[in-house]
Protein backbone atom coordinates (compact mmCIF):
# COMPACT_ATOMS: atom_id res chain seq x y z
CA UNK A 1 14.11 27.16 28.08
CA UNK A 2 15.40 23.63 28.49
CA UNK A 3 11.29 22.09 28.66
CA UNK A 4 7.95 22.70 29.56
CA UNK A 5 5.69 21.46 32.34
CA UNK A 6 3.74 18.12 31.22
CA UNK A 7 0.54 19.15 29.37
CA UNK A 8 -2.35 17.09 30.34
CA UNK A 9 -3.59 15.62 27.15
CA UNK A 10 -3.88 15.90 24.14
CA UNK A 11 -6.46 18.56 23.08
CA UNK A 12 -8.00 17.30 20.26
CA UNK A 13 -7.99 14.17 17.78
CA UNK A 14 -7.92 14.21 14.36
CA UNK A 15 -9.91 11.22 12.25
CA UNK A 16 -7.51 10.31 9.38
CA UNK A 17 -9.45 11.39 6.49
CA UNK A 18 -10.17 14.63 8.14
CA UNK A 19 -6.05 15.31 8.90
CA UNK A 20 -5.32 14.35 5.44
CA UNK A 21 -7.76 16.57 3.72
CA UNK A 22 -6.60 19.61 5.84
CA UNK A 23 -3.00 18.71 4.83
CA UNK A 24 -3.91 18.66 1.34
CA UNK A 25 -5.60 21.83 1.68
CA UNK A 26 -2.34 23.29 2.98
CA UNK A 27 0.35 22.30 0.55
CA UNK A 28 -1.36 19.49 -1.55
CA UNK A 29 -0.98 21.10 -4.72
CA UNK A 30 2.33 23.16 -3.94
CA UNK A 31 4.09 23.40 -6.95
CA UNK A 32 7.48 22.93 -7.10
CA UNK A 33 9.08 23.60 -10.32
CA UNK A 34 10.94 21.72 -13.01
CA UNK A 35 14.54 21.44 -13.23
CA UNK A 36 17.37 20.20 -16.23
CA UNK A 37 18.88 16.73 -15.69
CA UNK A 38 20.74 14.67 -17.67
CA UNK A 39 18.86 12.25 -19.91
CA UNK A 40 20.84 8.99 -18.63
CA UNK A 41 19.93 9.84 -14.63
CA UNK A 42 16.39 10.63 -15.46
CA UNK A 43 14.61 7.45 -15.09
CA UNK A 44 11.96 7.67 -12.48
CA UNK A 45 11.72 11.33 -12.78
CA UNK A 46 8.62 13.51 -14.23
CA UNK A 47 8.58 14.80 -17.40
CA UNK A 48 8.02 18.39 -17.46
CA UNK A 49 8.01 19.22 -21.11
CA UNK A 50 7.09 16.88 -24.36
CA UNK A 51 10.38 15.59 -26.11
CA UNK A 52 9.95 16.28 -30.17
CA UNK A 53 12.92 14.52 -31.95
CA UNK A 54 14.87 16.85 -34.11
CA UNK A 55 15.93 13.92 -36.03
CA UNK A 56 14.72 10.60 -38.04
CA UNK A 57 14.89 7.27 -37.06
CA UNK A 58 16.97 5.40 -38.35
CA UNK A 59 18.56 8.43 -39.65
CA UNK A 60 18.79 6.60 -43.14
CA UNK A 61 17.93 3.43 -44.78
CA UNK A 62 19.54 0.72 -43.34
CA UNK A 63 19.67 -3.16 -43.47
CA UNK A 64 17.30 -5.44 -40.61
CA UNK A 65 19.64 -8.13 -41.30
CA UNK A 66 22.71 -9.96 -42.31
CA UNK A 67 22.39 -10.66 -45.81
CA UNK A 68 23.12 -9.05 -49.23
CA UNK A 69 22.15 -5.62 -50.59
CA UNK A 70 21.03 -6.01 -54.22
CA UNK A 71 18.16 -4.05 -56.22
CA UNK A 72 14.71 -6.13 -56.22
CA UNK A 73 13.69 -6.18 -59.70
CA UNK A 74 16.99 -8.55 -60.25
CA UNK A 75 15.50 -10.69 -57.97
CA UNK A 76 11.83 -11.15 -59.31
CA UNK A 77 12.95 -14.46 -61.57
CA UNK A 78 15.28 -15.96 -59.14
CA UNK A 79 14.40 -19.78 -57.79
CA UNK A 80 16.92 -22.32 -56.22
CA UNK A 81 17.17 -23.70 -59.73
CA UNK A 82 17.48 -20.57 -61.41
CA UNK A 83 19.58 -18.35 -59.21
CA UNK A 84 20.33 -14.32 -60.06
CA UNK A 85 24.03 -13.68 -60.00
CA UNK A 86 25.52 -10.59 -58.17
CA UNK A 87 29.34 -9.59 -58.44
CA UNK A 88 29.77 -8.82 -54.83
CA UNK A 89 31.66 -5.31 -54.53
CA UNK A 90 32.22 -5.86 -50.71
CA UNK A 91 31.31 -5.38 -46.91
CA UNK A 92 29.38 -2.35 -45.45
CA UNK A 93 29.32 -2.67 -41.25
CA UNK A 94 27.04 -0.47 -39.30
CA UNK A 95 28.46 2.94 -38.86
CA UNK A 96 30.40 3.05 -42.31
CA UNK A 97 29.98 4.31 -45.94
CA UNK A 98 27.33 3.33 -47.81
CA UNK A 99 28.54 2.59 -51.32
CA UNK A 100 26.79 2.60 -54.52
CA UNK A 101 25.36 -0.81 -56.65
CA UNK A 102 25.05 -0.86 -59.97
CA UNK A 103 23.18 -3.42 -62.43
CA UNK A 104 24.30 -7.21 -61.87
CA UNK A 105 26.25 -5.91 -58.13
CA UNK A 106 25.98 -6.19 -54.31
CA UNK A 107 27.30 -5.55 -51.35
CA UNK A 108 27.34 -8.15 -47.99
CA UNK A 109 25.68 -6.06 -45.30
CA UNK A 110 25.02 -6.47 -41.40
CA UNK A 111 22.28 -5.56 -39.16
CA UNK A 112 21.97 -1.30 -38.78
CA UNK A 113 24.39 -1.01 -42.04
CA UNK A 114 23.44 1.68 -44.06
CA UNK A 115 22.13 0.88 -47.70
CA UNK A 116 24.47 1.18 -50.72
CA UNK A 117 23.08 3.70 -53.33
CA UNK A 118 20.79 2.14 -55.83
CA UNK A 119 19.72 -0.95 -53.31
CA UNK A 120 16.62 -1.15 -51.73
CA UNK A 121 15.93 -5.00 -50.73
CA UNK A 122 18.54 -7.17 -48.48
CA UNK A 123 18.04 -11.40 -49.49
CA UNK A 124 18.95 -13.10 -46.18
CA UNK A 125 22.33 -14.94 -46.33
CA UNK A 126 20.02 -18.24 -45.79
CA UNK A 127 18.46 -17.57 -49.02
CA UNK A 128 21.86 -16.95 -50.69
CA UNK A 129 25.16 -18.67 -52.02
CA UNK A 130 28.72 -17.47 -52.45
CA UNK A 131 30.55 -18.76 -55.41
CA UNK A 132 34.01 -16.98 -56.15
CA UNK A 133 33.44 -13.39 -56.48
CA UNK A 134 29.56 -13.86 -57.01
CA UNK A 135 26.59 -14.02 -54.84
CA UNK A 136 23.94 -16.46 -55.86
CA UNK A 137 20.33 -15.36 -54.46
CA UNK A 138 18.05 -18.37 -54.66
CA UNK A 139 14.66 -16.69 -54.45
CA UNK A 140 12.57 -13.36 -54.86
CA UNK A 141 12.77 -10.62 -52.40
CA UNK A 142 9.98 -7.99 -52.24
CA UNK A 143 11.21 -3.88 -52.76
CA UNK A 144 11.97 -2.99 -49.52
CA UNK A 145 12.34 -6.39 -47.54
CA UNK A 146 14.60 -6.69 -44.58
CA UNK A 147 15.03 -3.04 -44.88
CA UNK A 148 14.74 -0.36 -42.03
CA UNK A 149 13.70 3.37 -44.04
CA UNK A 150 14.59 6.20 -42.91
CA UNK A 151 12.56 8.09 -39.98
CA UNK A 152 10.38 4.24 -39.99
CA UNK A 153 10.56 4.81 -35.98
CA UNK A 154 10.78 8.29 -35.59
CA UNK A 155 10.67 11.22 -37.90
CA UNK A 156 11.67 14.60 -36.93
CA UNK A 157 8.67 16.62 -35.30
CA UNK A 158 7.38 13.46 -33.73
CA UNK A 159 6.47 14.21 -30.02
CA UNK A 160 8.55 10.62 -28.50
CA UNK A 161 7.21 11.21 -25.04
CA UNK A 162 4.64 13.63 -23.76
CA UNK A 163 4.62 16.06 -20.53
CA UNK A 164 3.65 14.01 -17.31
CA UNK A 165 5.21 10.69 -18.28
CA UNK A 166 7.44 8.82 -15.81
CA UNK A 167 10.14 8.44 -17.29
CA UNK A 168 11.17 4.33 -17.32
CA UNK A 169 14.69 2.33 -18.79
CA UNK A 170 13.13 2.29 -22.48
CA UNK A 171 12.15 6.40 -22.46
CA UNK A 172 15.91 6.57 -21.33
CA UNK A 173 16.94 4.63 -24.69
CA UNK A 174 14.55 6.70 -27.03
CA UNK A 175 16.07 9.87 -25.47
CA UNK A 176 19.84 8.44 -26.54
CA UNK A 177 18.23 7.05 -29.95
CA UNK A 178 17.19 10.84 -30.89
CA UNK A 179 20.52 12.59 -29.12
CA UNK A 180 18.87 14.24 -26.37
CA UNK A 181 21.21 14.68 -23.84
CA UNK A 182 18.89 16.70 -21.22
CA UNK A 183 15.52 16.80 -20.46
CA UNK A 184 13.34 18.95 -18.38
CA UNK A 185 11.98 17.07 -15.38
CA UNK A 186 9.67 18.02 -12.36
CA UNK A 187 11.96 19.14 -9.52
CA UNK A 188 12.69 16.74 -6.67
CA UNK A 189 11.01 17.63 -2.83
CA UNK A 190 13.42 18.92 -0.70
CA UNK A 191 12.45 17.05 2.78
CA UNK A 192 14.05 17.85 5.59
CA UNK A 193 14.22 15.55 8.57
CA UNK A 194 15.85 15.56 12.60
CA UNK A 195 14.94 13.74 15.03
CA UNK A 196 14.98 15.28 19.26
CA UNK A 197 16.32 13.47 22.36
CA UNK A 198 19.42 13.38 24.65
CA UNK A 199 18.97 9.89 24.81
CA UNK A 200 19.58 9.30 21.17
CA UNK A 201 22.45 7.76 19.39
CA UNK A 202 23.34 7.16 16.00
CA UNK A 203 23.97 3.60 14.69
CA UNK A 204 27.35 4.26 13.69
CA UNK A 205 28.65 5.65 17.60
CA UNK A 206 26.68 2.98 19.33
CA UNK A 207 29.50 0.72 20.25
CA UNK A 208 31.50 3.86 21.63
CA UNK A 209 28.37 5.32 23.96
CA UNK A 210 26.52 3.08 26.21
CA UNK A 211 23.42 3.93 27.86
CA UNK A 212 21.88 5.92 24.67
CA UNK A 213 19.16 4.85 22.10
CA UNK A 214 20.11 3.67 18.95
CA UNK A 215 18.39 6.38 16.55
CA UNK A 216 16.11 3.66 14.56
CA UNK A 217 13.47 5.68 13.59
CA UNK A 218 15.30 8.10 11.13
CA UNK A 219 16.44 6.36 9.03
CA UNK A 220 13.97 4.09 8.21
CA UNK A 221 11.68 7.34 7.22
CA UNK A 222 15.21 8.87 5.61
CA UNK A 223 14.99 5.51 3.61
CA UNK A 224 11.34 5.79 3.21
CA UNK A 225 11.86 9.23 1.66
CA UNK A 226 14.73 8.12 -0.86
CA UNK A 227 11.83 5.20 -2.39
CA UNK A 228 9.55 7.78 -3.17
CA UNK A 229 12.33 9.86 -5.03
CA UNK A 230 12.92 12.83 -2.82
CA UNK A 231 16.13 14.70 -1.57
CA UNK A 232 16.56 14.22 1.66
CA UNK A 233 18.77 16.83 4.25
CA UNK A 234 19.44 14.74 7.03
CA UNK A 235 19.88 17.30 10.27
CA UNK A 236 20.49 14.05 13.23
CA UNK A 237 19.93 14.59 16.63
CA UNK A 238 18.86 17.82 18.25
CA UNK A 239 18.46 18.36 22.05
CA UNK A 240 15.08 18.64 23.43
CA UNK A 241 15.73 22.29 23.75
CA UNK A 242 13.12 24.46 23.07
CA UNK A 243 15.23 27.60 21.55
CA UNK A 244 17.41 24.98 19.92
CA UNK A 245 14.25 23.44 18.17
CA UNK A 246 12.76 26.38 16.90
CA UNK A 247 15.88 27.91 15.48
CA UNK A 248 16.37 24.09 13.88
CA UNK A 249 12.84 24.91 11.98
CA UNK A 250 13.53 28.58 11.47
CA UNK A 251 16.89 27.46 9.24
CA UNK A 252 15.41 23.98 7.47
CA UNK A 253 12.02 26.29 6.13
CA UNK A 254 14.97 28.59 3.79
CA UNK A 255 16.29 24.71 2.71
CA UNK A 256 13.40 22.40 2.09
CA UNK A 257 9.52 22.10 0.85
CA UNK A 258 8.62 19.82 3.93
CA UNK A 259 10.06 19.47 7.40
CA UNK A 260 10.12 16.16 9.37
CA UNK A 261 11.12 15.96 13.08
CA UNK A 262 10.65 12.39 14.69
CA UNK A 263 9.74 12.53 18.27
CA UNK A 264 8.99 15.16 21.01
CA UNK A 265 5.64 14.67 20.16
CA UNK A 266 4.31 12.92 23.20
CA UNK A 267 3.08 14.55 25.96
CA UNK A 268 5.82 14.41 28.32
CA UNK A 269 7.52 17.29 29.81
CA UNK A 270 10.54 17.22 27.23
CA UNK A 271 8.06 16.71 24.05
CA UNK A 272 8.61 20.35 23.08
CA UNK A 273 7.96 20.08 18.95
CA UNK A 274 4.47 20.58 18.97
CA UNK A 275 4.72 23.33 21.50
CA UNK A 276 7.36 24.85 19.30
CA UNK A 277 5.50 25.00 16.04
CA UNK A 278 2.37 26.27 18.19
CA UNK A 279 3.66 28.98 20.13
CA UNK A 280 6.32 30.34 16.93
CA UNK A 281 4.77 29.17 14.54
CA UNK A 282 1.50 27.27 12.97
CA UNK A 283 0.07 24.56 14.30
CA UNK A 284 -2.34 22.44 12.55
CA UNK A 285 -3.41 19.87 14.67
CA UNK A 286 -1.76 17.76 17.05
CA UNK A 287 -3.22 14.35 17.69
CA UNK A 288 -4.78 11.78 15.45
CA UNK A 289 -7.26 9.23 16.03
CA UNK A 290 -5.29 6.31 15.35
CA UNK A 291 -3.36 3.30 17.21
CA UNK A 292 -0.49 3.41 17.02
CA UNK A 293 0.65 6.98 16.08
CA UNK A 294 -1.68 9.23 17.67
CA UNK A 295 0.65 11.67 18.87
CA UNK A 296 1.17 12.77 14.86
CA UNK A 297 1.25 16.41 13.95
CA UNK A 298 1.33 18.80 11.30
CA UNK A 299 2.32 22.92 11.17
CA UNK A 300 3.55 25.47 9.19
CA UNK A 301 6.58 27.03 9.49
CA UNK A 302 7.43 30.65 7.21
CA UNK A 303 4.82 28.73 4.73
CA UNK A 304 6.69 25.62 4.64
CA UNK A 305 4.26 22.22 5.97
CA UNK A 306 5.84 20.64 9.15
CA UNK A 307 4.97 16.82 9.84
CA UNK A 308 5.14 16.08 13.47
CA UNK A 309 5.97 12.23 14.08
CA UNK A 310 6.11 9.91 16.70
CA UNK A 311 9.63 8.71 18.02
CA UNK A 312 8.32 4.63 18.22
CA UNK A 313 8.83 3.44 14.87
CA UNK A 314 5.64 1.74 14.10
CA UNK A 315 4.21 4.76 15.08
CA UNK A 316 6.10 7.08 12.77
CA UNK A 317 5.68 4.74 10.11
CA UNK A 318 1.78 4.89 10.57
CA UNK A 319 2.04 8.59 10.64
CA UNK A 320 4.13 9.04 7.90
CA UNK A 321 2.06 6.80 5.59
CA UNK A 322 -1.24 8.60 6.60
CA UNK A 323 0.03 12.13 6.40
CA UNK A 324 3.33 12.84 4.67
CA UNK A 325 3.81 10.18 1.82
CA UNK A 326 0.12 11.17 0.18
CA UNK A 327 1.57 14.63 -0.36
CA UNK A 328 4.95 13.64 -1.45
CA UNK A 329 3.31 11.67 -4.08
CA UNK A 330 1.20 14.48 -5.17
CA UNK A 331 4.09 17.03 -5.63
CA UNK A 332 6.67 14.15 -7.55
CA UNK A 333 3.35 13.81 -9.74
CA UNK A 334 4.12 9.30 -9.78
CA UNK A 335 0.87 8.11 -9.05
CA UNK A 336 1.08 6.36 -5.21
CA UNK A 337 1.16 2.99 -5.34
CA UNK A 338 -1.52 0.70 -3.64
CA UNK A 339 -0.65 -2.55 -1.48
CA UNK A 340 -1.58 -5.83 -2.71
CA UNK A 341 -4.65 -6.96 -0.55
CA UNK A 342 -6.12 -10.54 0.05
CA UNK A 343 -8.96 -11.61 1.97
CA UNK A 344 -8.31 -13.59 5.20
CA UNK A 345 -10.05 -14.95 8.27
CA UNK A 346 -9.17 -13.75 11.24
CA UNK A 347 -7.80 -15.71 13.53
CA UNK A 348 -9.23 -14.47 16.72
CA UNK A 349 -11.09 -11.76 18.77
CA UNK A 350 -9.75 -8.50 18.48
CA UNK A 351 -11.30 -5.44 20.55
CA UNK A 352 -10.63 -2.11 19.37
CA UNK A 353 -11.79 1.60 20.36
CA UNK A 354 -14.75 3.32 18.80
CA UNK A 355 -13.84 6.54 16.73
CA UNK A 356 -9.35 5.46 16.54
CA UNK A 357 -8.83 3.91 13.32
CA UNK A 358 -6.27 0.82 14.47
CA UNK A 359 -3.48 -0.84 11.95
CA UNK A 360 -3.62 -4.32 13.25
CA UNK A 361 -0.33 -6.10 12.45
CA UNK A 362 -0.89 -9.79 11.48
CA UNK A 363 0.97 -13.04 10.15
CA UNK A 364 -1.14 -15.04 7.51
CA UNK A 365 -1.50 -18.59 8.12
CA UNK A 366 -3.02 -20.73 5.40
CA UNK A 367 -4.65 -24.11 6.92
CA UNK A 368 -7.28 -26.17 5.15
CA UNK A 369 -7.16 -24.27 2.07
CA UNK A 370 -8.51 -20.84 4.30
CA UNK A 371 -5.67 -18.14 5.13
CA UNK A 372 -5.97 -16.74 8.16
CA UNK A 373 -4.75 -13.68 9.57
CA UNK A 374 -3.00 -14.06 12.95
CA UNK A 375 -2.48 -10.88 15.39
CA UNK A 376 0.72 -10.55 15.83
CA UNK A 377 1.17 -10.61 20.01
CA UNK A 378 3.97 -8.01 20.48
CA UNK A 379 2.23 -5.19 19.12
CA UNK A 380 3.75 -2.43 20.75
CA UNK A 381 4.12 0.94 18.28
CA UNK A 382 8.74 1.07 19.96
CA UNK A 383 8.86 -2.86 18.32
CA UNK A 384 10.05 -2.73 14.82
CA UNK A 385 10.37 -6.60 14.32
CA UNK A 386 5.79 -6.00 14.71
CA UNK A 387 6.13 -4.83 11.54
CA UNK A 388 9.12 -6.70 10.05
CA UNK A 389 7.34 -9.69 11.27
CA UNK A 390 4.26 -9.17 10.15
CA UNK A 391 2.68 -10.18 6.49
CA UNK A 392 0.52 -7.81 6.09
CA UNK A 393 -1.87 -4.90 8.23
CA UNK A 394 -5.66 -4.95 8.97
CA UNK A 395 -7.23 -1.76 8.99
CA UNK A 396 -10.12 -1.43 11.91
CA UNK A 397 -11.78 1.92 10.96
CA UNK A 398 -13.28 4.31 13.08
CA UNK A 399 -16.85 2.54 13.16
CA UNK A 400 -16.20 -0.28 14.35
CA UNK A 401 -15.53 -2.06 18.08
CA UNK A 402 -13.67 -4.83 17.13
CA UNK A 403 -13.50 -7.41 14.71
CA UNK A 404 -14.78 -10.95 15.74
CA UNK A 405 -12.91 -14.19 15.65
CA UNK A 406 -14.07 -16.13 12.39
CA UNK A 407 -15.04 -12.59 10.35
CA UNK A 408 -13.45 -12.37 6.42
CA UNK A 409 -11.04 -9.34 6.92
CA UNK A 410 -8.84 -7.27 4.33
CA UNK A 411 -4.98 -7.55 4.66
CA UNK A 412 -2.74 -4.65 3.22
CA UNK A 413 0.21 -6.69 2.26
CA UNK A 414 3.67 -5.79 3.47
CA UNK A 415 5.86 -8.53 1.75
CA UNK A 416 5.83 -9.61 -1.74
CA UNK A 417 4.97 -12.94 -3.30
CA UNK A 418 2.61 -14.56 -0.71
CA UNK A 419 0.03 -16.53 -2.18
């Protein structure tokens, strides 16, 4: 079956809120598992099981300075007029053996160095002075000063970082400060991703094919996929053929926990996805009350969630924000991070339709100490440089019929830094 006749119209429109709840309701809280990585690639990865060192921190006693390792109570009567003398025995670096002072002795001694037997305070080399084979310490020095003790950051049994915790540089470095090696982490989603058309052509053959459609869309959602932390199987181009669509589906549901196909969604006669998923599968809805990216849809295929977007890339970009990146977030378990927003005035009239919730792409414009948000006039949901253009997005919900020229509006920032 090579396509369908043109259907004429969409069925049914889903508001937002409603299409996101019944998404959520489907696979929102679909657990998928934990997994063993190695401690040094785990940064921005889950943490599926506390961490309890099996060790102490520092492992033993060692010095918080450069200085000299002597015992305090020599030290008690010692002024820069009446210096304590110390034969120095030698040099202990970090990593090496310890040694041992006795009465009247010390050893020189550098940061992370452990402490020589029978030491327990290390006098700062400001506060000292070398004469021959003798160390002069000018003042008194407190049992225990400039001294790191054993297990004084960690001790063995401590939990160093509890179940649920994203994992950031520093938990990396605790991890390597108590030897483990591997952690237990919550498994990465598996998202699988094509996109349909003849007419398509990827980036890297477009200077050998004319008269195709460089494949935009893909790989901006591939990339989109990557930021939140999943693993992406990247399919390409499939034919708008029906048979060839479905067994596309049948073959990603054994790979991945969530399908993405980008375009076909439409209703022209070649927009076979939808149909696909509805006649072989489960289909959701098709259709959401939004501009752009109304023809967004979502199905389930052998119990795995299929998100249906657009093939215009503002339009999959709506849809994929709306739909698939709240349940992404859900399943890595990161919390999903919220746009800046500012207020602004807009800049002029803007009609919109009753019951479509509209993402208004605008410019901000600050003049006479007021920012205003300007509409950006090429608007269109095929034009990428809308949204690279714009600063930020105004959100008309459902209620309203416009927003007047003059009216304090909320931007959803897209760029960093603009004040």
């Amino acid at each position: 079956m090579a396509f369908l006749s043109r259907k004429r119209g969409f069925e049914g429109l889903k508001k937002v809120n409603e299409a996101l709840e019944l998404v959520m309701k489907f696979c929102g809280s679909k657990n998928l598992g934990s997994e063993v990585v190695p401690s040094k690639e785990a940064c921005g990865r889950i943490l599926e099981e506390d961490v309890v060192s099996k060790i102490d921190v520092p492992p033993y006693d060692r010095s918080a300075v450069d200085g000299f390792a002597v015992r305090s109570q020599e030290t008690f009567s010692a002024t820069p007029s009446n210096p304590a003398f110390f034969r120095l025995k030698g040099t202990i670096e970090a990593g090496s053996f310890a040694g041992e002072v006795g009465e009247g002795e010390c050893y020189e001694v550098y940061t992370g160095a452990p402490m020589p037997k029978g030491a327990d305070v290390v006098v700062m080399l400001e506060d000292c002075e070398i004469e021959g084979e003798y160390v002069k310490v000018k003042r008194a020095v407190p049992k225990f000063a400039n001294v790191s003790l054993k297990g004084e950051d960690i001790k063995a049994g401590d939990i160093i970082i509890r179940k649920g915790e994203l994992l950031r540089p520093w938990h990396i470095g605790v991890l390597a400060s108590v030897g483990e090696e591997k952690v237990v982490v919550r498994r990465k989603p598996k998202v699988a991703i094509l996109s349909t058309g003849e007419e398509l052509i990827e980036v890297e053959d477009a200077k050998k094919v004319s008269g195709k459609i460089v494949d935009s869309t893909r790989p901006m959602i591939v990339a989109a996929l990557k930021e939140i932390g999943c693993e992406v199987i990247d399919r390409g181009i499939v034919p708008d053929d029906f048979n060839r669509i479905s067994d596309e589906l049948i073959a990603l549901s054994k790979l991945a926990d969530m399908i993405i196909t980008i375009g076909g969604t439409s209703m022209g006669g070649k927009d076979l996805v939808p149909e696909v998923v509805k006649r072989k599968f489960f289909l959701a809805f098709h259709g959401l009350s939004v501009k752009p990216g109304k023809p967004t849809g979502f199905g389930i295929v052998n119990e795995v969630p299929v998100v249906m977007l657009p093939g215009y890339p503002v339009s999959a970009f709506i849809g994929f924000e709306n739909i698939a990146m709240p349940v992404l977030y859900n399943w890595t378990g990161k919390r999903h991070p919220k746009r800046e927003k500012v207020r602004a005035i807009m800049a002029r009239r803007i009609a919109s339709t009753p019951g479509v919730r509209h993402f208004l792409r605008v410019t901000l414009v600050e003049r006479e100490g007021r920012v205003f948000a300007e509409p950006i006039a090429i608007t269109g949901s095929g034009l990428l440089s809308s949204i690279t253009k714009a600063d930020g997005l105004v959100v008309i919900t459902e209620d309203l019929e416009g927003i007047e020229e003059g009216s304090e509006v909320e931007v959803e920032l897209l760029r960093e830094g603009f004040q």
